[in-house]
PDB file of N, CA and C in Angstrom:
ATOM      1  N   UNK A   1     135.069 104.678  90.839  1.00  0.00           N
ATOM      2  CA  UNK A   1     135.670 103.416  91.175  1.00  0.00           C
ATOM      3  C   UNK A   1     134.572 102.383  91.443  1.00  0.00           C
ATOM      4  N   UNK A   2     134.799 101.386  90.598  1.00  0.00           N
ATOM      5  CA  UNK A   2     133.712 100.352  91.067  1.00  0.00           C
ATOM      6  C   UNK A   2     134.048  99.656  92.150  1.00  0.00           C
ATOM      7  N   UNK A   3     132.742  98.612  92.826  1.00  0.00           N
ATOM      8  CA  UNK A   3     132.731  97.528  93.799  1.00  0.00           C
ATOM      9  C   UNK A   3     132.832  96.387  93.622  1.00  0.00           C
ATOM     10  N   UNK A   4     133.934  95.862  94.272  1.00  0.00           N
ATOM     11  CA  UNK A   4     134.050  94.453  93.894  1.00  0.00           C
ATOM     12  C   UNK A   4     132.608  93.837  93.990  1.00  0.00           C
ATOM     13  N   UNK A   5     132.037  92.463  93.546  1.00  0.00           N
ATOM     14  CA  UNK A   5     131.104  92.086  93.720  1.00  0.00           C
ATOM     15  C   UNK A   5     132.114  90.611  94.436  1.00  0.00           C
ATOM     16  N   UNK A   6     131.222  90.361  95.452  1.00  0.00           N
ATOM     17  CA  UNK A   6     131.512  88.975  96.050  1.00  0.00           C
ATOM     18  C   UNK A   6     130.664  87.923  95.478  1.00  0.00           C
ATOM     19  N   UNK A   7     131.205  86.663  95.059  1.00  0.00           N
ATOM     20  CA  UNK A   7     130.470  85.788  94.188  1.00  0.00           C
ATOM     21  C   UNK A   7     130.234  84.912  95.839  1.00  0.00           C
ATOM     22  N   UNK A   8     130.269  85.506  96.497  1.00  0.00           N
ATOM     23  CA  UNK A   8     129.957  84.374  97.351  1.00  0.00           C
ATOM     24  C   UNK A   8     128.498  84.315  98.301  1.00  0.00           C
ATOM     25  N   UNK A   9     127.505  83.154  98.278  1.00  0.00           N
ATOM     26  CA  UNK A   9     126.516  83.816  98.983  1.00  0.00           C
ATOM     27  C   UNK A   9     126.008  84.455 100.061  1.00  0.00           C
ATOM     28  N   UNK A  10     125.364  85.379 100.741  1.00  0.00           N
ATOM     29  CA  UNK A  10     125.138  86.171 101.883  1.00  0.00           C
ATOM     30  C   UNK A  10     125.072  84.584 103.009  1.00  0.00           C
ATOM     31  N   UNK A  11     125.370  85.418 104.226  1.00  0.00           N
ATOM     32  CA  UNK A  11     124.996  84.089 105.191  1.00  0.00           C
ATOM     33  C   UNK A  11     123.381  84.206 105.143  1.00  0.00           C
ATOM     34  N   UNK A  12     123.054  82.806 105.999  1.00  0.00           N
ATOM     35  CA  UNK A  12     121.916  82.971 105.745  1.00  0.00           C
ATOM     36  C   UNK A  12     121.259  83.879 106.962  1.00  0.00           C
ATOM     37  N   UNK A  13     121.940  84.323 107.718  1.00  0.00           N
ATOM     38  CA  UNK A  13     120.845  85.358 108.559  1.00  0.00           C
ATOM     39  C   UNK A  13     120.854  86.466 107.644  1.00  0.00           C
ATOM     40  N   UNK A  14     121.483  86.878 107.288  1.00  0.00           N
ATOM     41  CA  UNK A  14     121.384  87.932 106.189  1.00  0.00           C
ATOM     42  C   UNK A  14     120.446  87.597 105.513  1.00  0.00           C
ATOM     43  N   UNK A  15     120.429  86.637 104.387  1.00  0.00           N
ATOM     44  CA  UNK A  15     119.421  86.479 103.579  1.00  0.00           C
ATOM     45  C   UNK A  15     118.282  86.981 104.312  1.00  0.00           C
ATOM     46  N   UNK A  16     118.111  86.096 105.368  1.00  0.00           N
ATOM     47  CA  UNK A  16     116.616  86.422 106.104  1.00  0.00           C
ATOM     48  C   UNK A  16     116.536  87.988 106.748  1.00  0.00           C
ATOM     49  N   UNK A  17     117.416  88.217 107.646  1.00  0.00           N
ATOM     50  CA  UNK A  17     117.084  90.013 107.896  1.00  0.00           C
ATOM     51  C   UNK A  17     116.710  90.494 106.716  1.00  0.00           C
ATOM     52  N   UNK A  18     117.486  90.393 105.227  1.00  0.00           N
ATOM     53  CA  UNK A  18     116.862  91.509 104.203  1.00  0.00           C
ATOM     54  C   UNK A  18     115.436  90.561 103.960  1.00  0.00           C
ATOM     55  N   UNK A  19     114.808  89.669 103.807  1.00  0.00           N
ATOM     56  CA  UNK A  19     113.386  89.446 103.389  1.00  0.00           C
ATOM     57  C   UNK A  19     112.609  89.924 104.408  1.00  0.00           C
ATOM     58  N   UNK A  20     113.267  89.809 105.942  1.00  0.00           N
ATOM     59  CA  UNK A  20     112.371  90.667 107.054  1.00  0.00           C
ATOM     60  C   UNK A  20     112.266  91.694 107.322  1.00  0.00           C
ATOM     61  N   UNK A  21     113.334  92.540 106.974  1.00  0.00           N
ATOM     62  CA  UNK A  21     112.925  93.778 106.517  1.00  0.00           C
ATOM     63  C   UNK A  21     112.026  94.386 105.224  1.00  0.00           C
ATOM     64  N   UNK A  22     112.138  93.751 104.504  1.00  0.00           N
ATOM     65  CA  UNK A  22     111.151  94.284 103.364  1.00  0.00           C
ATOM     66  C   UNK A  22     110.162  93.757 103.318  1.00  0.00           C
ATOM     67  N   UNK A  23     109.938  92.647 104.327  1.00  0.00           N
ATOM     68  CA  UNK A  23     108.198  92.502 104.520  1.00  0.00           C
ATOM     69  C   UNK A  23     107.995  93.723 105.903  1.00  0.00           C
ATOM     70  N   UNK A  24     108.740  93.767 106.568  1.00  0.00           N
ATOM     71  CA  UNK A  24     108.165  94.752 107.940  1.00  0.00           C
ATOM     72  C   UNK A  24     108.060  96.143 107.153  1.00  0.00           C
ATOM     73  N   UNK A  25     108.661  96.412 105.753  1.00  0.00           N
ATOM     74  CA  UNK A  25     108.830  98.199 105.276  1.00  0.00           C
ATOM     75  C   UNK A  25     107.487  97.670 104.441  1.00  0.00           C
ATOM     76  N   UNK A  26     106.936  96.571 103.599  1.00  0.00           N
ATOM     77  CA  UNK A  26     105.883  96.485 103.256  1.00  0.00           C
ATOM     78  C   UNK A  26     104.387  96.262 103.866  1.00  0.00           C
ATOM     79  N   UNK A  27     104.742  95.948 105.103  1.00  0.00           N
ATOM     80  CA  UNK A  27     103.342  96.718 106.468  1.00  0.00           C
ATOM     81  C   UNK A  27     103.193  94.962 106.789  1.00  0.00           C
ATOM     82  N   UNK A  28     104.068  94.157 106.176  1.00  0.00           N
ATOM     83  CA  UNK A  28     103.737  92.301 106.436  1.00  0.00           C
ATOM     84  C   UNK A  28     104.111  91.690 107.647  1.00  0.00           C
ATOM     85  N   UNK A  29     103.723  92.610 108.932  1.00  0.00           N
ATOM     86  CA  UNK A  29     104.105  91.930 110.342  1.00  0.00           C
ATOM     87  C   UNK A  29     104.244  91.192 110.647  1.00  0.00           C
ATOM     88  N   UNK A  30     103.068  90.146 109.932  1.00  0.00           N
ATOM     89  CA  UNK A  30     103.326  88.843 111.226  1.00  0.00           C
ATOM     90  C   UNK A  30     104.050  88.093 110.290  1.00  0.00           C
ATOM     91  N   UNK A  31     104.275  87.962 108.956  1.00  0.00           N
ATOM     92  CA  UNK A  31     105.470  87.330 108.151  1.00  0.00           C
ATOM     93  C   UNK A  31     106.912  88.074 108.757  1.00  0.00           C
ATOM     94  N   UNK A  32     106.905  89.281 108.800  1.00  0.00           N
ATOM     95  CA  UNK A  32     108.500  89.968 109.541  1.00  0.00           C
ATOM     96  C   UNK A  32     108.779  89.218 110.968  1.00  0.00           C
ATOM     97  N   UNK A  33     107.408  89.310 112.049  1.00  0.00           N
ATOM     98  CA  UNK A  33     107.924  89.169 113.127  1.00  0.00           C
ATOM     99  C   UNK A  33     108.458  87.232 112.952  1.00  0.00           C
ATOM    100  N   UNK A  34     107.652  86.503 111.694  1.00  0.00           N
ATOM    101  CA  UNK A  34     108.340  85.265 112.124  1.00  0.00           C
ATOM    102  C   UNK A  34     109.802  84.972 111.540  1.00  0.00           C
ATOM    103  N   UNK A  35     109.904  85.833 110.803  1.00  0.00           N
ATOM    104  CA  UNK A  35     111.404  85.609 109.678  1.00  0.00           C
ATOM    105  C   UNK A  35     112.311  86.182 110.669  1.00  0.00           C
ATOM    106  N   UNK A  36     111.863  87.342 111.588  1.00  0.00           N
ATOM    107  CA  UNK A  36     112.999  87.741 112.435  1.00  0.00           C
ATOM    108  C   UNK A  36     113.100  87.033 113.845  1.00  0.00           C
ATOM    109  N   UNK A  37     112.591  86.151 114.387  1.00  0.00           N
ATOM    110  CA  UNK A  37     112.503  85.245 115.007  1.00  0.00           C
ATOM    111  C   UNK A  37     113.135  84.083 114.408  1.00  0.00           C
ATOM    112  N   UNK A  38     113.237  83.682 113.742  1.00  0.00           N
ATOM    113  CA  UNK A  38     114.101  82.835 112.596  1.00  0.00           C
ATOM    114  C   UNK A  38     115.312  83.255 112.436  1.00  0.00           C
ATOM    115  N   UNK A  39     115.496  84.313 111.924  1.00  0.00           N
ATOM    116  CA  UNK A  39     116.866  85.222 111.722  1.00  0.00           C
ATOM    117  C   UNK A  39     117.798  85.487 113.047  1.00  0.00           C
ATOM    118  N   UNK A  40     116.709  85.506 114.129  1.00  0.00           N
ATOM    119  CA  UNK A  40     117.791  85.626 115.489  1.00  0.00           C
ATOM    120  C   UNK A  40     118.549  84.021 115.626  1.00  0.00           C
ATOM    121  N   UNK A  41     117.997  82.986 115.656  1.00  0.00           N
ATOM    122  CA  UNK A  41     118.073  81.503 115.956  1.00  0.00           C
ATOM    123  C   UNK A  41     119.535  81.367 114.804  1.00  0.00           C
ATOM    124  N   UNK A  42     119.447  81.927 113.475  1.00  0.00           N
ATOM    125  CA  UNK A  42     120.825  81.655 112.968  1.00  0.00           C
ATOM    126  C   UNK A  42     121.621  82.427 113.306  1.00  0.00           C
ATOM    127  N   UNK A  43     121.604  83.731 114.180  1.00  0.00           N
ATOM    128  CA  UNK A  43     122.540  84.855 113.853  1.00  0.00           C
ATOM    129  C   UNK A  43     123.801  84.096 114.730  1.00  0.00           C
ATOM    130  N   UNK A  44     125.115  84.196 114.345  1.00  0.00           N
ATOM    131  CA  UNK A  44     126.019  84.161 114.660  1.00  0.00           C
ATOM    132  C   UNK A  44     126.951  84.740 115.664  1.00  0.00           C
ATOM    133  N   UNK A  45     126.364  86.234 115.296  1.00  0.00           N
ATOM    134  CA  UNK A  45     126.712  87.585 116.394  1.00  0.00           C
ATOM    135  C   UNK A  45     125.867  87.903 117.218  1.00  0.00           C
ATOM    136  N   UNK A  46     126.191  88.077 118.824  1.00  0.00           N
ATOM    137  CA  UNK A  46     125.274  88.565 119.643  1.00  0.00           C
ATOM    138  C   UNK A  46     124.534  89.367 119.454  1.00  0.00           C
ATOM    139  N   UNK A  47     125.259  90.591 119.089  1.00  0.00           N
ATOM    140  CA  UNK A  47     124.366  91.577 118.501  1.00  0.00           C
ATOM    141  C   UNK A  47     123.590  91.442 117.423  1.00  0.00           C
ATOM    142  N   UNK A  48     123.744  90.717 116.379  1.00  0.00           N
ATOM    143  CA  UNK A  48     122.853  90.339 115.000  1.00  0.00           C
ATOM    144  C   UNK A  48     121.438  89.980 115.986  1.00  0.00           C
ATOM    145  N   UNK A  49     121.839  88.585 117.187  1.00  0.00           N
ATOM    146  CA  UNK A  49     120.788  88.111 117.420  1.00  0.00           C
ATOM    147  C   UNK A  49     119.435  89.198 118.616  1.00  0.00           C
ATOM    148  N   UNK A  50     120.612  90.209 118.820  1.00  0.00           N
ATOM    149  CA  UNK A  50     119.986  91.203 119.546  1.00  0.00           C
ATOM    150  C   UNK A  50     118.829  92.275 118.847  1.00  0.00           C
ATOM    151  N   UNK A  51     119.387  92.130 117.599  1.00  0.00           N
ATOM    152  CA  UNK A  51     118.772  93.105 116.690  1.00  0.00           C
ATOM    153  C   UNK A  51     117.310  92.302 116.038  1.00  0.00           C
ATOM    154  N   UNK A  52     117.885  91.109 115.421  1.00  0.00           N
ATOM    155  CA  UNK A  52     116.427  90.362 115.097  1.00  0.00           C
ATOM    156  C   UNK A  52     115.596  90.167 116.172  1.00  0.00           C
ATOM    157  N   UNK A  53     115.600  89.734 117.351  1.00  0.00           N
ATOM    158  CA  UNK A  53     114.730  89.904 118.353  1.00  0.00           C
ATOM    159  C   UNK A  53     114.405  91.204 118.760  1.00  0.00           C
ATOM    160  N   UNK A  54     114.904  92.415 118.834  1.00  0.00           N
ATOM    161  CA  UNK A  54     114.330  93.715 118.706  1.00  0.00           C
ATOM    162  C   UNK A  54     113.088  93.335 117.634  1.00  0.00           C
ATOM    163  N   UNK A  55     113.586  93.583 116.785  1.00  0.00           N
ATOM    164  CA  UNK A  55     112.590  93.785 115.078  1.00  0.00           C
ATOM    165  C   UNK A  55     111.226  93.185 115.610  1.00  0.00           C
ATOM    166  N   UNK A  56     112.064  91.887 115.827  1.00  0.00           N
ATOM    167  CA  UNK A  56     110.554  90.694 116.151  1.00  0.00           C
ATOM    168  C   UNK A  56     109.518  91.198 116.691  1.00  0.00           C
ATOM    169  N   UNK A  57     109.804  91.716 117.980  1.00  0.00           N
ATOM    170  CA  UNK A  57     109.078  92.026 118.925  1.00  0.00           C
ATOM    171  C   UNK A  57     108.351  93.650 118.856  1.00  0.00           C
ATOM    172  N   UNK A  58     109.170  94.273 118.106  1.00  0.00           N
ATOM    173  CA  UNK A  58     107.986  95.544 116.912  1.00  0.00           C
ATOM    174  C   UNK A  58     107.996  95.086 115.952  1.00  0.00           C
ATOM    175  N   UNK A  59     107.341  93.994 115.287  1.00  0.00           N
ATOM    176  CA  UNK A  59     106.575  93.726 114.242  1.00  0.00           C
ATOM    177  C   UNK A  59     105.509  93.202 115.314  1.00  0.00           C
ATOM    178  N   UNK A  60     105.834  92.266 116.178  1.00  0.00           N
ATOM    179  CA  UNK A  60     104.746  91.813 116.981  1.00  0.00           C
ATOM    180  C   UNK A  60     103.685  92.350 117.293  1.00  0.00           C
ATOM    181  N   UNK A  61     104.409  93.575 117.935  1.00  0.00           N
ATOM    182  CA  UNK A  61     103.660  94.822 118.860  1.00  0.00           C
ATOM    183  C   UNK A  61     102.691  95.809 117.434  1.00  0.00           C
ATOM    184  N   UNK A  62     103.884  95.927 116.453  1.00  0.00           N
ATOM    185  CA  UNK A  62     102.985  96.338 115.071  1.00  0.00           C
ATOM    186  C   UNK A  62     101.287  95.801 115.012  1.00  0.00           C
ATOM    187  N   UNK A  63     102.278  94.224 114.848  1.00  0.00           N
ATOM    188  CA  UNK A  63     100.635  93.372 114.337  1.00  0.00           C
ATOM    189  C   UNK A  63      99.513  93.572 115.540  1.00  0.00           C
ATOM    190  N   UNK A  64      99.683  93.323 116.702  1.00  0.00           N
ATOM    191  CA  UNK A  64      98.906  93.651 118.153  1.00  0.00           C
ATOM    192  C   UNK A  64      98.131  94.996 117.258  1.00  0.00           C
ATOM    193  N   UNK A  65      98.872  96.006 117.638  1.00  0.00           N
ATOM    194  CA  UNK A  65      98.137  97.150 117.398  1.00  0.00           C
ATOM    195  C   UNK A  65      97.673  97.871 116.407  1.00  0.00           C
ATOM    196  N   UNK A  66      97.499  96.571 115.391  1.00  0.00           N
ATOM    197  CA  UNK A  66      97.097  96.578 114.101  1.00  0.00           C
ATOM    198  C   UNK A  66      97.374  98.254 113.085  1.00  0.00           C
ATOM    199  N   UNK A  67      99.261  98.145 113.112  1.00  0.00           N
ATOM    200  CA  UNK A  67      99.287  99.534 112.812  1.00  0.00           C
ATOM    201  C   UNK A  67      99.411  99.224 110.754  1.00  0.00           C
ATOM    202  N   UNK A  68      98.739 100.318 110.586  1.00  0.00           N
ATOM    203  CA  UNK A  68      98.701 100.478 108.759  1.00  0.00           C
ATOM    204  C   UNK A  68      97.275  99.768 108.685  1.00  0.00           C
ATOM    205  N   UNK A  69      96.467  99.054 109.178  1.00  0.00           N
ATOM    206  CA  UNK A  69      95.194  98.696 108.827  1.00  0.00           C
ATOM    207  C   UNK A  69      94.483 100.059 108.976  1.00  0.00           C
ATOM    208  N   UNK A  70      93.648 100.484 107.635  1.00  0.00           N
ATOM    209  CA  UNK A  70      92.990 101.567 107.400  1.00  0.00           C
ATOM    210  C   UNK A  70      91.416 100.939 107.677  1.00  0.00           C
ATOM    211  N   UNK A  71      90.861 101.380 108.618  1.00  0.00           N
ATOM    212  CA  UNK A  71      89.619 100.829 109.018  1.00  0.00           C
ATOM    213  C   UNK A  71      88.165 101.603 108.759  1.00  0.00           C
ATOM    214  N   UNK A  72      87.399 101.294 108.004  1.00  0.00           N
ATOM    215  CA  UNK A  72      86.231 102.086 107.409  1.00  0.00           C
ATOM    216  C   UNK A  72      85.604 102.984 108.619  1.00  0.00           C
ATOM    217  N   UNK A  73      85.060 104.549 108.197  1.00  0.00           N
ATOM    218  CA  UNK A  73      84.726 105.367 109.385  1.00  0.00           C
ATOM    219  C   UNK A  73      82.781 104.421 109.880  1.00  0.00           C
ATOM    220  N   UNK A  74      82.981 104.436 110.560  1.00  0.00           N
ATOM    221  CA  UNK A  74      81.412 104.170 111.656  1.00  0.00           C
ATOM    222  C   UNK A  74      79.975 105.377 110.338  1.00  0.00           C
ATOM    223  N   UNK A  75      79.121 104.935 109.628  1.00  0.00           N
ATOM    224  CA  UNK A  75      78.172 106.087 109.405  1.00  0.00           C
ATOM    225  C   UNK A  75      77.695 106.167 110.703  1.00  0.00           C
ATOM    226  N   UNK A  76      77.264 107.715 110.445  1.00  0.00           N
ATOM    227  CA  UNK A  76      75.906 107.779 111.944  1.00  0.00           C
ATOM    228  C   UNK A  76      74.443 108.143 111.307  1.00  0.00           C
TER     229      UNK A  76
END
């Protein structure tokens, strides 16, 4: 059984959660943490806006602790 397709466009917090998620799954923190900071300010639903400010604030903490940067070993 197929899925209807909706011709109609995503809201726009949507739009933005999916680009902030696939920059935060592509290691792009400080672009995620600002799109989801953005994405909370339109969300509509408490909880939407609960969730983008989660994200935000681990991408933040991501970028802080510079996680996925592969850093050359020290020679001795």
């Amino acid at each position: 059984m197929k899925k209807a397709i909706s011709l109609q466009k995503p809201m726009p917090y949507m739009r933005l959660a999916r680009i902030a998620a696939e920059a935060e799954n592509a290691g792009a923190y400080g672009f995620a943490a600002a799109a989801w900071k953005t994405a909370a300010g339109l969300a509509l639903r408490e909880s939407n806006r609960q969730w983008a400010e989660e994200r935000c604030a681990l991408c933040e903490n991501a970028l802080r602790r510079e996680w996925g940067v592969i850093k050359p070993e020290k020679e001795k």
